[in-house]
N, C-alpha and C. Protein backbone atom coordinates (compact mmCIF):
# COMPACT_ATOMS: atom_id res chain seq x y z
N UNK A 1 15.21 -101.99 52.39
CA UNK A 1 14.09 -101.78 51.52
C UNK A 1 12.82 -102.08 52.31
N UNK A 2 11.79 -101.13 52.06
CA UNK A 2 10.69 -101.37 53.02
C UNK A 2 9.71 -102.31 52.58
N UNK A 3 9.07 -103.15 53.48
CA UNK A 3 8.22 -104.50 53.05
C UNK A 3 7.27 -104.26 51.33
N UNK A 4 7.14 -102.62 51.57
CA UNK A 4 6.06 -102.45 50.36
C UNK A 4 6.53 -102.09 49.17
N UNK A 5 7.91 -101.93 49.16
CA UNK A 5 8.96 -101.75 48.38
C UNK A 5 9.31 -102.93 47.74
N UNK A 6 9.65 -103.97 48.52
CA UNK A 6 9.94 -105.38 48.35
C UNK A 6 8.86 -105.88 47.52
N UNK A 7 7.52 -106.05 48.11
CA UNK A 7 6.69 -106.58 47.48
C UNK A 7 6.58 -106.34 46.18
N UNK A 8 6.43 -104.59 45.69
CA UNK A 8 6.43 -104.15 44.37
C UNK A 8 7.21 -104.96 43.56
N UNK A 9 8.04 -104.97 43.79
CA UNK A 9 9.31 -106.00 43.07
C UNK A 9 9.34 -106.85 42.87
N UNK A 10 8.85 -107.38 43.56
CA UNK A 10 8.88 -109.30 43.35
C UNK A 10 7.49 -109.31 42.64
N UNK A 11 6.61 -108.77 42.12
CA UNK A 11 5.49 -108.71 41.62
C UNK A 11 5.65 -107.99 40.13
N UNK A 12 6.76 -107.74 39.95
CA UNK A 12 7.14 -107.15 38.58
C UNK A 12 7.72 -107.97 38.07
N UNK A 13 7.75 -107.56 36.02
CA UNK A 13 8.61 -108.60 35.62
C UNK A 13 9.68 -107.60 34.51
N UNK A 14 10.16 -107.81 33.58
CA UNK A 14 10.63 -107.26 32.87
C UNK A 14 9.82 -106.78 32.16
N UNK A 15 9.09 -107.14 31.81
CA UNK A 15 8.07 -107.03 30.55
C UNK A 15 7.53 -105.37 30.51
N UNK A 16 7.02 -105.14 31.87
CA UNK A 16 6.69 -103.57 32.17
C UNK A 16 7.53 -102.47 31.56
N UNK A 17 8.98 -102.93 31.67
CA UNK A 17 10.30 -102.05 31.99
C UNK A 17 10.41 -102.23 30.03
N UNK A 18 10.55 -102.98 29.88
CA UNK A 18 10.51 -103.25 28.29
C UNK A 18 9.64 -102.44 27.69
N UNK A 19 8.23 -102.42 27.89
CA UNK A 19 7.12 -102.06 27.44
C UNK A 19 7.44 -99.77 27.49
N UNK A 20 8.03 -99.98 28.52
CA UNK A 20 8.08 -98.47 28.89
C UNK A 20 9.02 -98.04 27.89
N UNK A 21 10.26 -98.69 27.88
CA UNK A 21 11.62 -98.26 26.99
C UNK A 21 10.65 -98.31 25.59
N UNK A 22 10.12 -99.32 24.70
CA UNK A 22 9.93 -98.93 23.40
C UNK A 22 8.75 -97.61 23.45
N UNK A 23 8.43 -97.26 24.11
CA UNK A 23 7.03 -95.90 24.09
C UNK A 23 8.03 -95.01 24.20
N UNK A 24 9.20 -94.80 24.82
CA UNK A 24 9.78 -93.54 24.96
C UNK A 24 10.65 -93.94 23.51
N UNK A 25 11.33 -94.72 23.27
CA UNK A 25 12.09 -94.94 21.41
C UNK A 25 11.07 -94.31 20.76
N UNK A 26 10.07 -94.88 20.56
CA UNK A 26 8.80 -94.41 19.74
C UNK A 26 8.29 -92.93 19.74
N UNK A 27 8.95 -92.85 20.68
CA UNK A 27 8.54 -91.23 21.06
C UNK A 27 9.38 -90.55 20.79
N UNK A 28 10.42 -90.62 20.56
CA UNK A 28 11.60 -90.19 19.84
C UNK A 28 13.12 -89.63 20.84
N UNK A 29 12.83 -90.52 22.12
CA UNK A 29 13.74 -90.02 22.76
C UNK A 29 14.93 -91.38 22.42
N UNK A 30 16.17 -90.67 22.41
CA UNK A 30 17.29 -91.07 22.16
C UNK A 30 18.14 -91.64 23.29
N UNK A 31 17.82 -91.13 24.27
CA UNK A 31 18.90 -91.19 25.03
C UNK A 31 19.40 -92.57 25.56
N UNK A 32 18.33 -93.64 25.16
CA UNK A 32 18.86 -94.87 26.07
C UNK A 32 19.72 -95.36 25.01
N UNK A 33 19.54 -95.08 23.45
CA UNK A 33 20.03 -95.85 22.06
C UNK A 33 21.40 -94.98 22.35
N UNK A 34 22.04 -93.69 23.23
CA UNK A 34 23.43 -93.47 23.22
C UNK A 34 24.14 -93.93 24.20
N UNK A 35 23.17 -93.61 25.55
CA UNK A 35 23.91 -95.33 26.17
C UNK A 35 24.15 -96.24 25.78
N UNK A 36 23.30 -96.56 25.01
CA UNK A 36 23.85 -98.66 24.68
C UNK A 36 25.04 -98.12 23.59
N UNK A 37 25.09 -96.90 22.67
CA UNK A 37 26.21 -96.79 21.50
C UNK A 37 27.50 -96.31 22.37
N UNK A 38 27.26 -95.58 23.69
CA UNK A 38 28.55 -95.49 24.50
C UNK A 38 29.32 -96.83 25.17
N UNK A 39 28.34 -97.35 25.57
CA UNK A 39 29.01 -98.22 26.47
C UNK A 39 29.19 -99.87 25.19
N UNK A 40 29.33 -99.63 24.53
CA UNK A 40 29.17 -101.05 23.36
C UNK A 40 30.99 -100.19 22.66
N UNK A 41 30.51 -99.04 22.39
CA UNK A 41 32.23 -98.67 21.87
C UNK A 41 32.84 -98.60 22.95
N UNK A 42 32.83 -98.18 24.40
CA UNK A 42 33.49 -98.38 25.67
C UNK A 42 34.58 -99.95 25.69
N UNK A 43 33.32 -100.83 25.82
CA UNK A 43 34.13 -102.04 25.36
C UNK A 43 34.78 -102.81 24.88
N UNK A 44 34.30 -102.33 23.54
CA UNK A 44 35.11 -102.47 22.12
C UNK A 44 36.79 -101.86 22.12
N UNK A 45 36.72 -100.53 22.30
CA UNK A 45 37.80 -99.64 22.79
C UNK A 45 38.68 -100.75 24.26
N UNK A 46 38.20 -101.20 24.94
CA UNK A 46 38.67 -101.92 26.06
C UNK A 46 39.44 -103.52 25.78
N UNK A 47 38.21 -103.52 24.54
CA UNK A 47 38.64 -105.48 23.98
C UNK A 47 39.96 -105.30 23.40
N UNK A 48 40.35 -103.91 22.09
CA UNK A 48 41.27 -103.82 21.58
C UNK A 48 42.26 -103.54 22.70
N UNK A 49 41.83 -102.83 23.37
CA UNK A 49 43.36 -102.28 24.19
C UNK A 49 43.84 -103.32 25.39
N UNK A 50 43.03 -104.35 25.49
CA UNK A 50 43.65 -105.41 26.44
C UNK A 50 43.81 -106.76 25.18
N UNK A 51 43.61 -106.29 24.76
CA UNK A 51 43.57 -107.91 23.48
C UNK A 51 43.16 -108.82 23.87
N UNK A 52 42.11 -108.38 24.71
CA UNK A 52 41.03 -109.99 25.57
C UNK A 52 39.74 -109.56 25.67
N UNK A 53 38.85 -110.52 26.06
CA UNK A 53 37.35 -109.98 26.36
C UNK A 53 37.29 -109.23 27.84
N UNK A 54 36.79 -108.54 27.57
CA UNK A 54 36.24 -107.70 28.99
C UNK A 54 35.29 -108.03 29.64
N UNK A 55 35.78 -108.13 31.13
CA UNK A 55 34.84 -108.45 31.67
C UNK A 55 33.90 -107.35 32.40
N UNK A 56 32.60 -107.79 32.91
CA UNK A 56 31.90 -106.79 33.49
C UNK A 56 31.11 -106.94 34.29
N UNK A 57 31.11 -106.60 35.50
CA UNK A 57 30.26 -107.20 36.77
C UNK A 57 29.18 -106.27 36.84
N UNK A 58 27.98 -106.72 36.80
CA UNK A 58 26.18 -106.31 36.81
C UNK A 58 25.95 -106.64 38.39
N UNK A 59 25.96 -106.10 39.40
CA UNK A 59 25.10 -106.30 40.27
C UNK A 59 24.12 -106.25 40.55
N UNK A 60 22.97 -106.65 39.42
CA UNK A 60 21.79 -106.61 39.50
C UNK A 60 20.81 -105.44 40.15
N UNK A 61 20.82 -104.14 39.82
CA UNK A 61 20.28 -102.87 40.14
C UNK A 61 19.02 -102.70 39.12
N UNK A 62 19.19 -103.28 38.26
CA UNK A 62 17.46 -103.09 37.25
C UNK A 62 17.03 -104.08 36.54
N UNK A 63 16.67 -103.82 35.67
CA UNK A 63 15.98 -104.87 34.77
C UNK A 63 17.42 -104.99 33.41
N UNK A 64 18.39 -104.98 33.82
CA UNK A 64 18.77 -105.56 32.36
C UNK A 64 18.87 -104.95 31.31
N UNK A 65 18.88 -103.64 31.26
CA UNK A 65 18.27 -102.96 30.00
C UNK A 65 19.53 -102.81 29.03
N UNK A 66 20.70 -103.29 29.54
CA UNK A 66 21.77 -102.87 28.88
C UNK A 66 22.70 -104.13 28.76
N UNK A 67 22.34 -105.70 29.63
CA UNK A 67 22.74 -106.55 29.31
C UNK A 67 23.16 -107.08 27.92
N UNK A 68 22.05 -106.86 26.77
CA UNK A 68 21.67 -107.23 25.75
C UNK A 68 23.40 -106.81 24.60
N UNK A 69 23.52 -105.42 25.35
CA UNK A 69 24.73 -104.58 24.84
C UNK A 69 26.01 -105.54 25.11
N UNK A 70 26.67 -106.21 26.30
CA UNK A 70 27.22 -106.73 26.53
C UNK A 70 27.54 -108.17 26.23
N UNK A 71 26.45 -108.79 25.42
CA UNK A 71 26.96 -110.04 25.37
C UNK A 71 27.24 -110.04 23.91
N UNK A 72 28.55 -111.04 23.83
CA UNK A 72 28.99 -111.52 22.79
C UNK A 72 28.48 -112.67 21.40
């Protein structure tokens, strides 16, 4: 990652990334509310069919936007 790349980043917070997602809801795009409804029945479908909690490894690639979906 290049130094000016880096910097951007570490100078951001969530809050931006948050701020962006409710303007596009508001705006009437759907598509992040069928991600979170895919991957929430994904799991669900996964909890029943192992009869345990599922686990799920985040390697930290964004802000989180789908964490919220995953926890119990």
């Amino acid at each position: 990652m290049s130094s000016k790349n880096n910097e951007y980043w570490k100078t951001r917070d969530g809050e931006l990334y948050a701020d962006q997602q409710r303007v596009r809801r508001a705006a009437g795009n759907d598509n992040y509310a069928r991600q979170e409804q895919w991957l929430a029945g994904f799991v669900a479908e996964r909890h029943q069919a192992l009869g345990r909690p599922v686990k799920v490894l985040d390697f930290g690639v964004g802000f989180g936007r789908l964490a919220h979906v995953l926890v119990v």
